[in-house]
C-alpha atoms as a PDB file:
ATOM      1  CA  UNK A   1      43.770 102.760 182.214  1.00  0.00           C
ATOM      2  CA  UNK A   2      42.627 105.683 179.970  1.00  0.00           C
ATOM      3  CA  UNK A   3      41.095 103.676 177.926  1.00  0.00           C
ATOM      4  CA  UNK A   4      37.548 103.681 178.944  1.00  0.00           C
ATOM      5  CA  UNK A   5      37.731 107.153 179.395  1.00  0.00           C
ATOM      6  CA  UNK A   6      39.050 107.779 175.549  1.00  0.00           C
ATOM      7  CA  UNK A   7      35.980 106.086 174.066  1.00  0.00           C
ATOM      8  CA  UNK A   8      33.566 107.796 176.750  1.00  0.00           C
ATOM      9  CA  UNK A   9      35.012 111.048 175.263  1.00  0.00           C
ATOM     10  CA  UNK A  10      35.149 110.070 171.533  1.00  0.00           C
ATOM     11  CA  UNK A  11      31.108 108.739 172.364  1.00  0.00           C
ATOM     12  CA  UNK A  12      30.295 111.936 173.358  1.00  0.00           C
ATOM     13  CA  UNK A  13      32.205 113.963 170.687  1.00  0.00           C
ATOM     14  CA  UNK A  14      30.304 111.628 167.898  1.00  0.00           C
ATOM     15  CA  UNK A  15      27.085 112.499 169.140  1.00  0.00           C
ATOM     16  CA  UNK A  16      27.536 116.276 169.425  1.00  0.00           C
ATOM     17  CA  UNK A  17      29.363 116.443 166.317  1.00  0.00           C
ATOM     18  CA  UNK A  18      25.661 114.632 165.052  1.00  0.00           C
ATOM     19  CA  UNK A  19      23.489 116.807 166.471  1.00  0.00           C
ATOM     20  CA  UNK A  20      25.257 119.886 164.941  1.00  0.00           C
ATOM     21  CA  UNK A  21      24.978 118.253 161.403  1.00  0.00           C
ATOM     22  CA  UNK A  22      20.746 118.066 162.169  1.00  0.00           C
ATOM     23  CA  UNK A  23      21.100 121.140 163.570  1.00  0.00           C
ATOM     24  CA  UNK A  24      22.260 122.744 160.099  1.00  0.00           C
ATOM     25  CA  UNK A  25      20.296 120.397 158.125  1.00  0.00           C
ATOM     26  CA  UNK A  26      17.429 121.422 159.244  1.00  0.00           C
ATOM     27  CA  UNK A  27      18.726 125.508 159.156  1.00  0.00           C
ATOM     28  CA  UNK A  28      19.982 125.106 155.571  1.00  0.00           C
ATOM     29  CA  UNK A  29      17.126 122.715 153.976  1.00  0.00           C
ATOM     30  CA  UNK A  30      13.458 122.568 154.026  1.00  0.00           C
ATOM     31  CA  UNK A  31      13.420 119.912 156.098  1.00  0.00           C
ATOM     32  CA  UNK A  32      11.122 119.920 159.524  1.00  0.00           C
ATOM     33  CA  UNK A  33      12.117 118.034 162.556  1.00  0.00           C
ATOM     34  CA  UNK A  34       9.536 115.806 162.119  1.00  0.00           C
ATOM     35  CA  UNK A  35      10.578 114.841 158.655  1.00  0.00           C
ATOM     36  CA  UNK A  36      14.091 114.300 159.834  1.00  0.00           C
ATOM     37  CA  UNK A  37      13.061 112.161 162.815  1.00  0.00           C
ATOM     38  CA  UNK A  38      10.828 109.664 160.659  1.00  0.00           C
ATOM     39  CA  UNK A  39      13.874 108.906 158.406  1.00  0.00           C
ATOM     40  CA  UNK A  40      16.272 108.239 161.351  1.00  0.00           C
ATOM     41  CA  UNK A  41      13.642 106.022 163.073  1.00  0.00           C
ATOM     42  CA  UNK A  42      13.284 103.977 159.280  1.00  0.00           C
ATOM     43  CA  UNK A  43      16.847 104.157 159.132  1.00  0.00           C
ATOM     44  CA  UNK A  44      19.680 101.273 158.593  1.00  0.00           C
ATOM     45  CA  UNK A  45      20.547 100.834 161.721  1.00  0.00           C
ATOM     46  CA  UNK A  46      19.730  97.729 164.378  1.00  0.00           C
ATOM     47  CA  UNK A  47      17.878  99.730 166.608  1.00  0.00           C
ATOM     48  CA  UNK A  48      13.887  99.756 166.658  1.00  0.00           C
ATOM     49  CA  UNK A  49      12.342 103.447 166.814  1.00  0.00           C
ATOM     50  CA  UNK A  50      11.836 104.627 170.281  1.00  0.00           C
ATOM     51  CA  UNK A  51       8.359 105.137 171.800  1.00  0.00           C
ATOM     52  CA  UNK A  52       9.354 109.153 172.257  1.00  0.00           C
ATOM     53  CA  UNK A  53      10.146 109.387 168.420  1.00  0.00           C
ATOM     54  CA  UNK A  54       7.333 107.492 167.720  1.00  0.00           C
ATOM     55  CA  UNK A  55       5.108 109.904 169.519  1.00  0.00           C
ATOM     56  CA  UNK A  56       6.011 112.886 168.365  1.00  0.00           C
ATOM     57  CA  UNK A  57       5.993 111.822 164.499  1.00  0.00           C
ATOM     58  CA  UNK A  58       2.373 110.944 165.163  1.00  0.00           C
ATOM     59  CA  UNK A  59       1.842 114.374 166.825  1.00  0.00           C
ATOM     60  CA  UNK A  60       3.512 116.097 163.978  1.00  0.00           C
ATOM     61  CA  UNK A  61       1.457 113.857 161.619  1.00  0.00           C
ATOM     62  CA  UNK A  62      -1.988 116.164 162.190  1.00  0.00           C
ATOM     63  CA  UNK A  63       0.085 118.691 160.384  1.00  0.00           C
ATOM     64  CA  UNK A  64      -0.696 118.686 156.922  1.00  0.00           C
ATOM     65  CA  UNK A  65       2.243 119.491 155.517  1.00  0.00           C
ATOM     66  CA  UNK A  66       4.306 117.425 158.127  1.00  0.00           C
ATOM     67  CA  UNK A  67       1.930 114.674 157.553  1.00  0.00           C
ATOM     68  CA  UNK A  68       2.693 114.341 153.551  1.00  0.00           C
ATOM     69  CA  UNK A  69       6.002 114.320 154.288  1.00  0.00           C
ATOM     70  CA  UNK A  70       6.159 111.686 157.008  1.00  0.00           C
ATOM     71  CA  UNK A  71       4.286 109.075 154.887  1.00  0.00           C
ATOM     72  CA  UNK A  72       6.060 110.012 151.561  1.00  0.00           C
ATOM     73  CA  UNK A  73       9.265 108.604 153.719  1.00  0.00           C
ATOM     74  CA  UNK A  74       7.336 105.602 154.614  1.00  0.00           C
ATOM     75  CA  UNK A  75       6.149 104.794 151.075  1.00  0.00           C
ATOM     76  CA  UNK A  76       9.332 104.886 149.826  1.00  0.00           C
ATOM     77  CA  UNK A  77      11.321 102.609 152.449  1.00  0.00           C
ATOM     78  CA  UNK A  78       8.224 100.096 152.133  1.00  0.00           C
ATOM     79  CA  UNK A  79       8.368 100.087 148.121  1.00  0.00           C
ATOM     80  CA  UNK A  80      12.233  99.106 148.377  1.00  0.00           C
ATOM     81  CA  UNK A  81      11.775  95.917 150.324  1.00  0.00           C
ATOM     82  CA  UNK A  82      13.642  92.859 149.353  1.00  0.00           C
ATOM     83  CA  UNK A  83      15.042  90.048 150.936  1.00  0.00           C
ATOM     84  CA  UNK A  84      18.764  91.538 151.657  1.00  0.00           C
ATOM     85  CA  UNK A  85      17.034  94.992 152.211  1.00  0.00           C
ATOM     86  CA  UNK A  86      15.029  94.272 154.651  1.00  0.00           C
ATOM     87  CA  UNK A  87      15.418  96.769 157.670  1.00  0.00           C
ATOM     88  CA  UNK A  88      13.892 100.061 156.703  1.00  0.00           C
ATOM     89  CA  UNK A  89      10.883  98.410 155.581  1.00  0.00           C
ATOM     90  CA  UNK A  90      10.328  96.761 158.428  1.00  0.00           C
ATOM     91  CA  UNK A  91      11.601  99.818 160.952  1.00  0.00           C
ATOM     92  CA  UNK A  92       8.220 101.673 158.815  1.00  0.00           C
ATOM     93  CA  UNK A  93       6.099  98.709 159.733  1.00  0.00           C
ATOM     94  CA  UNK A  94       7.025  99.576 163.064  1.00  0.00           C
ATOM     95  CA  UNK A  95       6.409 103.336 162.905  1.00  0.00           C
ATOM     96  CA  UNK A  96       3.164 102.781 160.409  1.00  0.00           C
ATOM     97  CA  UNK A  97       1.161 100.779 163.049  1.00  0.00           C
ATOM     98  CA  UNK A  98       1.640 103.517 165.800  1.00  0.00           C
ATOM     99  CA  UNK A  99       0.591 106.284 163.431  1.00  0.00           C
ATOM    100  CA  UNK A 100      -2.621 104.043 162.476  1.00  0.00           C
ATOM    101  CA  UNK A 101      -3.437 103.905 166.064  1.00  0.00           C
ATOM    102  CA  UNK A 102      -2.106 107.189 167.186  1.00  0.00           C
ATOM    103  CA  UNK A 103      -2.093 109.564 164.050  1.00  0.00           C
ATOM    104  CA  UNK A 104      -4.697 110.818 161.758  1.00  0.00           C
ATOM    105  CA  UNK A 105      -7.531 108.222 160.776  1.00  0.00           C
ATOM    106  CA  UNK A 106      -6.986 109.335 157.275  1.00  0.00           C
ATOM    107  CA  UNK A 107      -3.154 107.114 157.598  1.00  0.00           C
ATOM    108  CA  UNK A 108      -5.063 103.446 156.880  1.00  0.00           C
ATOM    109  CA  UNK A 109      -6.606 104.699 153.706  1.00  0.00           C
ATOM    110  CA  UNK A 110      -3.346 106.457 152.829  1.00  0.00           C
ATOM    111  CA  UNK A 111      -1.451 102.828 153.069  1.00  0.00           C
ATOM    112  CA  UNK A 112      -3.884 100.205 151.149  1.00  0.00           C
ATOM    113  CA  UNK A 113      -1.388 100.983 148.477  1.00  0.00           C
ATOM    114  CA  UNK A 114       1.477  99.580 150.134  1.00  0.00           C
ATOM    115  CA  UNK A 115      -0.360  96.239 150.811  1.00  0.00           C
ATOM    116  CA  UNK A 116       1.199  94.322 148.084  1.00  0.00           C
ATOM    117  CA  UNK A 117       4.288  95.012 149.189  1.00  0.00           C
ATOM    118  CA  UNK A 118       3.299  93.847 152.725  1.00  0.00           C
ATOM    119  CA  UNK A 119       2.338  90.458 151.676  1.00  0.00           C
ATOM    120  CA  UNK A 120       5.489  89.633 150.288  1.00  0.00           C
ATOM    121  CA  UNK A 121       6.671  90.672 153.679  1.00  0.00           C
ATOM    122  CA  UNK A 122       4.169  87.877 155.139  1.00  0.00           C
ATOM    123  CA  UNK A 123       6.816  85.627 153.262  1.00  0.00           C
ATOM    124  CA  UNK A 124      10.084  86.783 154.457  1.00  0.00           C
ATOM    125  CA  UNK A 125      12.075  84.411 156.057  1.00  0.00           C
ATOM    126  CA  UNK A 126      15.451  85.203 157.638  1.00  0.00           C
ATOM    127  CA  UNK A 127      17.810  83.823 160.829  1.00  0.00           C
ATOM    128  CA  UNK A 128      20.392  85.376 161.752  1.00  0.00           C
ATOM    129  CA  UNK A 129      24.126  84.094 162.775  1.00  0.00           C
ATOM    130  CA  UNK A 130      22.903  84.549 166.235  1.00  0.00           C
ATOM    131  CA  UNK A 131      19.771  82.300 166.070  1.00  0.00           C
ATOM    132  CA  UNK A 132      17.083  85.028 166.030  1.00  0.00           C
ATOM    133  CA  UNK A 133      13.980  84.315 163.757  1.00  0.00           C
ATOM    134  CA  UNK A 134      13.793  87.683 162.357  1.00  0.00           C
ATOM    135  CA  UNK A 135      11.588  86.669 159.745  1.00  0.00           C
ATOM    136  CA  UNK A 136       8.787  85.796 162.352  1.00  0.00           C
ATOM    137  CA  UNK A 137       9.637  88.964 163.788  1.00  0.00           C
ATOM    138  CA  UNK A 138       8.797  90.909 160.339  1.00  0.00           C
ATOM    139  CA  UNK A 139       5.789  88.513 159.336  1.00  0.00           C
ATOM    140  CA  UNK A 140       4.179  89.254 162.757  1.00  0.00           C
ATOM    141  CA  UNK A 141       4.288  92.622 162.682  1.00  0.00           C
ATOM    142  CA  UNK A 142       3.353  92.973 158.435  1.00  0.00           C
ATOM    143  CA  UNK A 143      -0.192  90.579 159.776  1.00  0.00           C
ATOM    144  CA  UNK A 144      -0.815  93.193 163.014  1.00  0.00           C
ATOM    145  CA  UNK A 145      -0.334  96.004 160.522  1.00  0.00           C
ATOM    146  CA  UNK A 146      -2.786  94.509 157.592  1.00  0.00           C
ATOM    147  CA  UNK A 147      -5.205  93.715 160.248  1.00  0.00           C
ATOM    148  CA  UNK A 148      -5.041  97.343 161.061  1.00  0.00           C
ATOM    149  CA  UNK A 149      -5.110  98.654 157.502  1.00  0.00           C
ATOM    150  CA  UNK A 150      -8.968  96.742 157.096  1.00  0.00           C
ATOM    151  CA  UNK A 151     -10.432  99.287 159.021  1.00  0.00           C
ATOM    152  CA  UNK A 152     -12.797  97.507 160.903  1.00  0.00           C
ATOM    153  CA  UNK A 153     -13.318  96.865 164.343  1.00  0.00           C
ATOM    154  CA  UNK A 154      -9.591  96.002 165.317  1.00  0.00           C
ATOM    155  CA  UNK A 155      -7.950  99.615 164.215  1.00  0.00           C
ATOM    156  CA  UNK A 156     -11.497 101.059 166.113  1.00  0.00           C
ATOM    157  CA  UNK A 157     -10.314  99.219 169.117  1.00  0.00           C
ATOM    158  CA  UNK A 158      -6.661 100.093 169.068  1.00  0.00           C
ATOM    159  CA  UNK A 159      -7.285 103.841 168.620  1.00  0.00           C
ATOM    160  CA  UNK A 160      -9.822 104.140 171.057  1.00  0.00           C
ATOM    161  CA  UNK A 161      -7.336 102.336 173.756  1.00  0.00           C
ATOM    162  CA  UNK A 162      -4.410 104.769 172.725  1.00  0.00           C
ATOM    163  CA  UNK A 163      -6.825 107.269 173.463  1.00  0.00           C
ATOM    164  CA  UNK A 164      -7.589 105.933 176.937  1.00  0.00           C
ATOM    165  CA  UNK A 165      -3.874 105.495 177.774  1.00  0.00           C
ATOM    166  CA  UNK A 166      -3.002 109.074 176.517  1.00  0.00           C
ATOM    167  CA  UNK A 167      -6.338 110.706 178.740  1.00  0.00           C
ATOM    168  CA  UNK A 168      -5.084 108.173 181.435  1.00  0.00           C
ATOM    169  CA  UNK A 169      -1.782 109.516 181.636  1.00  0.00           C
ATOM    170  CA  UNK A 170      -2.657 113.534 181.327  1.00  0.00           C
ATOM    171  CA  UNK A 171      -5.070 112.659 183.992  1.00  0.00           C
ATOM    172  CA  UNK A 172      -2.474 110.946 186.731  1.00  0.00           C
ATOM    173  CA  UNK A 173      -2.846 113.768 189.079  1.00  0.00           C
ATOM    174  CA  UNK A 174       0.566 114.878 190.435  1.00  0.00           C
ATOM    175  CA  UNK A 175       2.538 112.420 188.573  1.00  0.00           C
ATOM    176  CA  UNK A 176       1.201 114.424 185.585  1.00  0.00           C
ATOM    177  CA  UNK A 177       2.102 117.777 187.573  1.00  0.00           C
ATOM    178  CA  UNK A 178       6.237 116.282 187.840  1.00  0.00           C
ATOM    179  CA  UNK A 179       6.076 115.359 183.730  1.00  0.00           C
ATOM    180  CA  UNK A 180       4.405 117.790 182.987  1.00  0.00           C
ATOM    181  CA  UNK A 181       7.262 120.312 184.210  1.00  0.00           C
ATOM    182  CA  UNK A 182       9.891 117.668 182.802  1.00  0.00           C
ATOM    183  CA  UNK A 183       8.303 117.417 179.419  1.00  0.00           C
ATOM    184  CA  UNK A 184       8.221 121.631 179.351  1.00  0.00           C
ATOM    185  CA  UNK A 185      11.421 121.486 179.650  1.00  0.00           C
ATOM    186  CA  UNK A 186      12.275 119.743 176.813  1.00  0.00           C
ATOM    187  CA  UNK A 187       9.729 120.719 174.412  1.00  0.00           C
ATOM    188  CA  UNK A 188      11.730 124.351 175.117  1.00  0.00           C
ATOM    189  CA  UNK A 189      15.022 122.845 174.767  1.00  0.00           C
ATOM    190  CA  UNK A 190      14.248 120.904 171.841  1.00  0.00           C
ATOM    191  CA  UNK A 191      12.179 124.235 170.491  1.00  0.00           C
ATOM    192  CA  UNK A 192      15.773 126.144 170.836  1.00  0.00           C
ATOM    193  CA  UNK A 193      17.549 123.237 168.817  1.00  0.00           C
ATOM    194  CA  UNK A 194      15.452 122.800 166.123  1.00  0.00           C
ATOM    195  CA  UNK A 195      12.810 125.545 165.511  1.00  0.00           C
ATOM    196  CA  UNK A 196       9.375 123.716 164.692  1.00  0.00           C
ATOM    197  CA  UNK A 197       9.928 120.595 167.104  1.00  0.00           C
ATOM    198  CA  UNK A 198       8.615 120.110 170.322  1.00  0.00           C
ATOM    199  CA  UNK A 199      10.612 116.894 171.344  1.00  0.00           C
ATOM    200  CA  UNK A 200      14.390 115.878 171.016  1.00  0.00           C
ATOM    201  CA  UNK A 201      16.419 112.912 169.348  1.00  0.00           C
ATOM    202  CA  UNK A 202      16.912 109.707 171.655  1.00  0.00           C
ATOM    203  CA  UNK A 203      20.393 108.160 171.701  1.00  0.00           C
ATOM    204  CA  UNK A 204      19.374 105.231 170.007  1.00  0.00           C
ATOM    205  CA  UNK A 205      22.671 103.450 171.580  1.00  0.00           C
ATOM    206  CA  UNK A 206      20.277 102.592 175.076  1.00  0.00           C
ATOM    207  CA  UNK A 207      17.857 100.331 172.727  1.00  0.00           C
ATOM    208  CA  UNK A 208      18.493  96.386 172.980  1.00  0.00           C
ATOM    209  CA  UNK A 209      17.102  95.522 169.490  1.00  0.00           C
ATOM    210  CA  UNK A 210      20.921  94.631 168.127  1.00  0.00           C
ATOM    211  CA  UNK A 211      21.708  92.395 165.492  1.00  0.00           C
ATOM    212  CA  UNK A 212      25.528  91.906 164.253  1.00  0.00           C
ATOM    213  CA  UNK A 213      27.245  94.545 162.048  1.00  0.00           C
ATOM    214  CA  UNK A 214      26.908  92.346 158.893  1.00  0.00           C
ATOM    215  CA  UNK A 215      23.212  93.002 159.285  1.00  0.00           C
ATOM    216  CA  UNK A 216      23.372  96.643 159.401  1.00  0.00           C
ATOM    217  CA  UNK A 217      22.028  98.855 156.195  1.00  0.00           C
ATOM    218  CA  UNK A 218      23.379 102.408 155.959  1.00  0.00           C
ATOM    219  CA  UNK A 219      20.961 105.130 154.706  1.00  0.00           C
END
């Protein structure tokens, strides 16, 4: 019967114990919360980055120094692609197309470097014992990004329509006044946890992008 309570408890004691190693990381290091956040969202694990992360690495991204560090990260989990390390590549795919059409314009010339290594992406083929076609998965999303990374009239598109959403949103009259007061809240919350950030981590445990534990990369 106590059970379910044991491994509620032993959840909970994980993540805390988690969130007091980023705490001192990022106390101890020169590290900035942004920095931190775009290497757990490239991480190992089966779980795609979270729209919340997502957004606030693009945010932190107009910062110069923040932004040199976010794409060095990138650059290096897309150079170490291969066909049994697969993840973290694709996990920067992921967080490279929102900061193309979210972040700085200066992101697509930053990546033409890192399109050889996205056409051998195009290639990658991989099922897993489950059935799912992950290699479709990764080509898809290595052709969206390359599209992007031409800088024509598809990455002119997608920014300006993250721009719409983003002045649609601000502008939702009182459902903006209700986040608004939310999202205060946890800027200052997140502010008290880790100095320079204005967001906190997700508990990447609610995502459903899971594939089986023989899959899973550690960092």
């Amino acid at each position: 019967m106590g059970t379910p309570f044991f491994h509620e408890l032993k959840k909970q004691a994980s993540y805390f114990f988690k969130e007091k190693i980023r705490t001192a990381r990022l106390a101890l290091t020169d590290v900035t919360p942004a920095e931190l956040l775009t290497k757990e969202a490239t991480n190992g694990n089966p779980w795609a980055p979270d729209a919340r992360t997502m957004g606030f690495i693009s945010r932190a991204a107009f910062e110069i120094d923040d932004y040199w560090r976010i794409v060095e990260i990138l650059h290096k989990r897309l150079a170490k692609f291969d066909r049994k390390h697969w993840r973290k590549p694709y996990k920067a795919l992921i967080l490279l197309e929102h900061l193309l059409t979210h972040g700085p314009e200066s992101t697509a010339e930053e990546f033409q470097s890192d399109k050889e290594v996205m056409q051998e992406m195009e290639n990658f083929q991989f099922i897993d014992e489950r059935g799912f076609n992950w290699g479709l998965t990764v080509r898809k999303k290595t052709e969206r990004v390359l599209k992007l990374l031409e800088k024509g009239p598809v990455l002119t598109e997608e920014r300006d329509r993250a721009r719409r959403i983003t002045r649609g949103i601000q502008g939702f009259g009182s459902f903006n006044l209700s986040w608004s007061s939310t999202n205060k809240n946890g800027i200052e919350q997140a502010s008290n946890c880790y100095g320079r950030s204005n967001s906190h981590y997700e508990d990447y445990s609610q995502q459903e992008d899971i594939v089986p534990d023989s899959q899973k990369e550690r960092i």
